[in-house]
Every structure is written in structure tokens, then in C-alpha cells.
Protein backbone atom coordinates (compact mmCIF):
# COMPACT_ATOMS: atom_id res chain seq x y z
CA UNK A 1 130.29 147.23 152.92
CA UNK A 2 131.24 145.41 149.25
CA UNK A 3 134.43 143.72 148.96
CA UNK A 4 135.50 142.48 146.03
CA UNK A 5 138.52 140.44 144.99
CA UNK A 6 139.38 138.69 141.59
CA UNK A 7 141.53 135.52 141.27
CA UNK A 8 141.59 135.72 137.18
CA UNK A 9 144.66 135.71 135.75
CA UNK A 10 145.82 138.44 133.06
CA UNK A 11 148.77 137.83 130.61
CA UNK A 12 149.90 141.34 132.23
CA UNK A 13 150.18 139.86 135.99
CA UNK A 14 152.88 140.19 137.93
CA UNK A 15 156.13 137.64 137.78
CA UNK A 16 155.06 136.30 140.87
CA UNK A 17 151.48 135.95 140.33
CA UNK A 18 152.23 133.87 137.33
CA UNK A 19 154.91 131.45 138.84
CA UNK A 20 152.20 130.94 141.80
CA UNK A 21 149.37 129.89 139.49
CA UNK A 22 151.89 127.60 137.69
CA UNK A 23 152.97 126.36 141.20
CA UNK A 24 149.58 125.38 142.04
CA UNK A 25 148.21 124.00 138.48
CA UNK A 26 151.64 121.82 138.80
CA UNK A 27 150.68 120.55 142.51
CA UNK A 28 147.18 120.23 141.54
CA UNK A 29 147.84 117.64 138.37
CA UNK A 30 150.70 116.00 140.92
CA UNK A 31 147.62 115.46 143.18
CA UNK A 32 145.49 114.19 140.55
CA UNK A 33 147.68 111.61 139.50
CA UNK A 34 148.23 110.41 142.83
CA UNK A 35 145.07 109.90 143.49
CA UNK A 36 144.68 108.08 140.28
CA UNK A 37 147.32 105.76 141.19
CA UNK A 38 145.24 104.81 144.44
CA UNK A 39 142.80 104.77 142.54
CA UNK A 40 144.13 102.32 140.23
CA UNK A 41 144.89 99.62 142.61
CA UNK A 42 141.00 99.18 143.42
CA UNK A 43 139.19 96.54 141.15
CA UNK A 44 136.96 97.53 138.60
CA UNK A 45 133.27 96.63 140.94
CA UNK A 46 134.39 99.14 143.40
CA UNK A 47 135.42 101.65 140.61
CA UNK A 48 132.29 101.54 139.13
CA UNK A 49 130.35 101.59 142.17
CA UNK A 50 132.19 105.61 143.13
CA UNK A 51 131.68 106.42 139.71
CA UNK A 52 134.79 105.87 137.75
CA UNK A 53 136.09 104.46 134.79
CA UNK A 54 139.23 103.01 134.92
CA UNK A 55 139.93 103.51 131.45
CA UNK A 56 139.52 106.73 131.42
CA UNK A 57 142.22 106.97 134.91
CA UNK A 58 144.86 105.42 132.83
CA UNK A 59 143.88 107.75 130.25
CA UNK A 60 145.15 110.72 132.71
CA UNK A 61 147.81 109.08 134.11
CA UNK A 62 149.16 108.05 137.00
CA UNK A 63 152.21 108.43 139.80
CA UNK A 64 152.64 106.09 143.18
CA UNK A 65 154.79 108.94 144.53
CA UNK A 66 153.91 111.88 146.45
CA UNK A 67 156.91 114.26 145.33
């Protein structure tokens, strides 16, 4: 037995499809800046040594608050 689901969006979803994408593209950026804001904090040998450019964090922002 085949199941298939789809977790595309189409312009014709429903109301409450829509708002709950939104929800979660708007929690998902919250997250990312919060992380960034750790992120932030750590000096530049450590950044560099996980990968990351702290330029390029400030670039996308950042928040120190979880709500």
C-alpha cells in the first residue's frame, strides 16, 4: 500500500492552510535570528571553526529575545 501526501502550497489553499504556513515561516525566521544572536556573542576563531561568517549573521539579523 502507496500513501501519498503533499505539503506544497497552492495560491488556491484553504484560509487556514495559508495562515499556518505563514505561522511557521514567521516562527522559523524568529528562530533563526535567535540563534544568530547566540551566535553573535561567540568570537570570530570559534565562528570560523563551525563554519560561519559573522558578517554574513549580521547580514540576517539578529534578536536576544525568544518572543
Amino acid at each position: 500500500m502507496v500513501t501519498s501526501t503533499s505539503t506544497t502550497t497552492r495560491a488556491s489553499g484553504s484560509f487556514v492552510r495559508r495562515t499556518l504556513d505563514r505561522m511557521i515561516e514567521a516562527r522559523s525566521a524568529q528562530a533563526r535570528r535567535y540563534v544568530n544572536g547566540y551566535l553573535l556573542s561567540l568570537d570570530d576563531a570559534t565562528l570560523a571553526a563551525h563554519g560561519y561568517d559573522r558578517k554574513e549573521l549580521e547580514r540576517e539579523g539578529s534578536s536576544s529575545m525568544v518572543f
